[in-house]
N, C-alpha and C. Protein backbone atom coordinates (compact mmCIF):
# COMPACT_ATOMS: atom_id res chain seq x y z
N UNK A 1 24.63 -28.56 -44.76
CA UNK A 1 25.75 -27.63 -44.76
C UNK A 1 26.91 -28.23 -45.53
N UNK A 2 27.97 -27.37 -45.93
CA UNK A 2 28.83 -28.07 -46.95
C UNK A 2 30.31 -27.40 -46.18
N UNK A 3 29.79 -27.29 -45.24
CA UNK A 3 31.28 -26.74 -44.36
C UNK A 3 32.26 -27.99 -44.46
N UNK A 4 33.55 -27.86 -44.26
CA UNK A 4 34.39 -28.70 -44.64
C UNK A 4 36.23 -28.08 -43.56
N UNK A 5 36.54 -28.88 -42.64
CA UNK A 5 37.67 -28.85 -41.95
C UNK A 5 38.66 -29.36 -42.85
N UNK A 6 40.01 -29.13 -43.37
CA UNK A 6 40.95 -29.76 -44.44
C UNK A 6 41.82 -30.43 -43.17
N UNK A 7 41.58 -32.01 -43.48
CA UNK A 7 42.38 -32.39 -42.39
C UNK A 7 44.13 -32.35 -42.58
N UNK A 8 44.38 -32.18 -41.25
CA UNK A 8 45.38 -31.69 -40.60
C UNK A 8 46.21 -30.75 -41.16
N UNK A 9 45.16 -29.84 -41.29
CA UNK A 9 45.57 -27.98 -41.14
C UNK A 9 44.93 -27.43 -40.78
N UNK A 10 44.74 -25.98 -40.14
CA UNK A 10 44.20 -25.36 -39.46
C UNK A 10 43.23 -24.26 -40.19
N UNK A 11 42.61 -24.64 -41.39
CA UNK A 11 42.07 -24.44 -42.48
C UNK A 11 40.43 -25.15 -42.83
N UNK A 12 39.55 -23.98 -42.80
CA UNK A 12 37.95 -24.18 -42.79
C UNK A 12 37.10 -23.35 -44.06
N UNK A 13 36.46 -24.65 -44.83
CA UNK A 13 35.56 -23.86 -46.00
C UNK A 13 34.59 -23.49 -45.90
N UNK A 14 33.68 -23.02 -45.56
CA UNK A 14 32.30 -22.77 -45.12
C UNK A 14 32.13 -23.64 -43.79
N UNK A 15 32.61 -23.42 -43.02
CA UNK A 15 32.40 -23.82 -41.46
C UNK A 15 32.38 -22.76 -40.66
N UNK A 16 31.00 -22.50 -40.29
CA UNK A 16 31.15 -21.83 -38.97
C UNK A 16 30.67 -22.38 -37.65
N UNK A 17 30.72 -23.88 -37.31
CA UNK A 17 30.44 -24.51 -35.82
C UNK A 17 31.77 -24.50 -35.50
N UNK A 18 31.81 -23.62 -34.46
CA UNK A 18 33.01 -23.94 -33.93
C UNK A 18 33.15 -25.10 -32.96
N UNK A 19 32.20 -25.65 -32.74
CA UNK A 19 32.41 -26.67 -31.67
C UNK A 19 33.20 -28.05 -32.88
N UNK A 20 32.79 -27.86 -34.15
CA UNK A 20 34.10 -28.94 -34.55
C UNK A 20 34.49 -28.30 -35.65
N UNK A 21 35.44 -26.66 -35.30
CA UNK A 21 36.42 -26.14 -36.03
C UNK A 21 37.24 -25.80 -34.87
N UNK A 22 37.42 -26.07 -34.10
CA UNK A 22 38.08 -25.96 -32.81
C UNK A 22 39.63 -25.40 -33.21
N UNK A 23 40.55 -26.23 -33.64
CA UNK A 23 41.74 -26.08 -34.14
C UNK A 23 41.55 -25.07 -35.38
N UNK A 24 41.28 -24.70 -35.91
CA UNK A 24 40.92 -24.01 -37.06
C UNK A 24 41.56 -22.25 -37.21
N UNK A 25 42.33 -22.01 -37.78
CA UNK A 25 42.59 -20.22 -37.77
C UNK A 25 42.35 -19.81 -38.78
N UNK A 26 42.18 -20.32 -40.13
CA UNK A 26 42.21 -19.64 -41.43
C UNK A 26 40.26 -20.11 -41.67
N UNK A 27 39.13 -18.97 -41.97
CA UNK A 27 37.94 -19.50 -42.76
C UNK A 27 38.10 -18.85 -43.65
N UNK A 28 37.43 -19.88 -44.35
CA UNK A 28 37.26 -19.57 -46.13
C UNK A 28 35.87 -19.61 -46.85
N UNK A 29 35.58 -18.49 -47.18
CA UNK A 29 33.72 -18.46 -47.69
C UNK A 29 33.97 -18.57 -48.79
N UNK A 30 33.23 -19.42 -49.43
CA UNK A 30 33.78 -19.97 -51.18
C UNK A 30 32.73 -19.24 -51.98
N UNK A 31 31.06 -18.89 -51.33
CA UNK A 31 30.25 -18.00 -51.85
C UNK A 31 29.08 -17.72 -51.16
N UNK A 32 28.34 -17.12 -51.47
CA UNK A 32 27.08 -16.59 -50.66
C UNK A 32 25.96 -17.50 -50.76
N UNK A 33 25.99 -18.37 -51.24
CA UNK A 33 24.57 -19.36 -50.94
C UNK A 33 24.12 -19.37 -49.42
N UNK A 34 22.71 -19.74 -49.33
CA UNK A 34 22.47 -19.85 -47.74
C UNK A 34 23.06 -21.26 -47.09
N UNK A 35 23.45 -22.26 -48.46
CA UNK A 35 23.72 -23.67 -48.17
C UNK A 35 25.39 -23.55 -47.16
N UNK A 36 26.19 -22.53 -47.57
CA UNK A 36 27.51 -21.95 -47.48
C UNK A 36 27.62 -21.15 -46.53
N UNK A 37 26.59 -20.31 -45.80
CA UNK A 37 26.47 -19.51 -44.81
C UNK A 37 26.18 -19.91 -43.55
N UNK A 38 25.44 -21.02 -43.63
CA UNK A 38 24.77 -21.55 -42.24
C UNK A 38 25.56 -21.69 -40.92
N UNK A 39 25.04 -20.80 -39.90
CA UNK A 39 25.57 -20.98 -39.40
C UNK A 39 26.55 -19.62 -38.50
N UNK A 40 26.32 -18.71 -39.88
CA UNK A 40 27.64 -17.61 -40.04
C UNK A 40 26.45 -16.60 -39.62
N UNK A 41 26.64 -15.90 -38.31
CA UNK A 41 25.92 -14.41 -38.12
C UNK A 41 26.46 -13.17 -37.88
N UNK A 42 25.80 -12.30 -37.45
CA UNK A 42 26.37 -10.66 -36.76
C UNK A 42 27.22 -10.73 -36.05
N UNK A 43 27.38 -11.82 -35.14
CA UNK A 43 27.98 -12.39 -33.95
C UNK A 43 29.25 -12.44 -34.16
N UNK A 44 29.32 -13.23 -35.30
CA UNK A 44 30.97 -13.83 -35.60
C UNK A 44 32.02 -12.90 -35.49
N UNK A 45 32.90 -13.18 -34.50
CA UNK A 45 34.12 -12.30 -34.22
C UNK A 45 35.24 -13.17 -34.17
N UNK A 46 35.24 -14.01 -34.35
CA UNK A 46 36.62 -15.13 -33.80
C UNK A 46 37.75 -15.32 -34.34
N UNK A 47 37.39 -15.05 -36.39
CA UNK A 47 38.60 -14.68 -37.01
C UNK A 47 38.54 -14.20 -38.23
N UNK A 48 39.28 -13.52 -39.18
CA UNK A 48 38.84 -12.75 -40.30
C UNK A 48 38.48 -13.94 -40.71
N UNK A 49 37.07 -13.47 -42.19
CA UNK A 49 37.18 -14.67 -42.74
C UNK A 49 37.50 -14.18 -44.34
N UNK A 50 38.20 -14.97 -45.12
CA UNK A 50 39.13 -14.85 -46.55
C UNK A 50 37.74 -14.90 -47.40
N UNK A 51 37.77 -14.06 -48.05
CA UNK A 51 36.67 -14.29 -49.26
C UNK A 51 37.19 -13.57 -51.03
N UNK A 52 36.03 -13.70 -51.91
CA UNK A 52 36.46 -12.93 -53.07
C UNK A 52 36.12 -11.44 -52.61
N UNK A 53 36.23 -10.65 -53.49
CA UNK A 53 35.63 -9.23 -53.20
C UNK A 53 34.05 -8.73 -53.50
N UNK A 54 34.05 -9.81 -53.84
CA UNK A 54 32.21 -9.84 -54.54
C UNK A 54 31.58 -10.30 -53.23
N UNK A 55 32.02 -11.47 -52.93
CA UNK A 55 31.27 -12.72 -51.47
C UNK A 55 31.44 -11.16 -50.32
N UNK A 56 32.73 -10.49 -50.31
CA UNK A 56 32.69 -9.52 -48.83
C UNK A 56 31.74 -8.85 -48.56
N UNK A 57 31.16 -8.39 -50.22
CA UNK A 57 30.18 -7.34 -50.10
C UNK A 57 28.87 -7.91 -50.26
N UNK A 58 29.03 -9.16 -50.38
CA UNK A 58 27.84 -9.57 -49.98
C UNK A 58 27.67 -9.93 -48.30
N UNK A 59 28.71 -10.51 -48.12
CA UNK A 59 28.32 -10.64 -46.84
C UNK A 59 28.07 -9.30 -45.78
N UNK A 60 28.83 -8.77 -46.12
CA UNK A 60 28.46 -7.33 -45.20
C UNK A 60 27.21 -7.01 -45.17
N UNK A 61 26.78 -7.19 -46.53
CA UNK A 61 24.98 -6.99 -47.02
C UNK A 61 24.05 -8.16 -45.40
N UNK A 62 24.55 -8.99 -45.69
CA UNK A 62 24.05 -10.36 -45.14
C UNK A 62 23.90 -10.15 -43.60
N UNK A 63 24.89 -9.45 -42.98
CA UNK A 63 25.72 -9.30 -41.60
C UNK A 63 25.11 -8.26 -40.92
N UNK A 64 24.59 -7.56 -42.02
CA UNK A 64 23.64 -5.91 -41.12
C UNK A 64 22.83 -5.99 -40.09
């Protein structure tokens, strides 16, 4: 996985374990690879996540 916490801000790049994004309010999907997704399902409700407009519609694709 290539998830990544930016230390000391509350700022996440492809992280979706929340057990160590704990502090975390802002995610950031940088693109649709499965290497970039892991992790990320139907489930996820916890906070918007920031993407391009291309990655949204993919993920929505992804999320069905």
């Amino acid at each position: 996985m290539n998830g990544k916490v930016l230390p000391d801000t509350p700022i996440a790049v492809d992280c979706w374990q929340l057990r160590k994004c704990h502090h975390v309010r802002l995610f950031f999907l940088s693109h649709m690879h499965a290497d970039h997704t892991s992790g990320l399902s139907s489930t996820w409700s916890h906070r918007p996540i920031y993407c391009s407009p291309l990655t949204a519609k993919l993920l929505q694709l992804k999320l069905k």
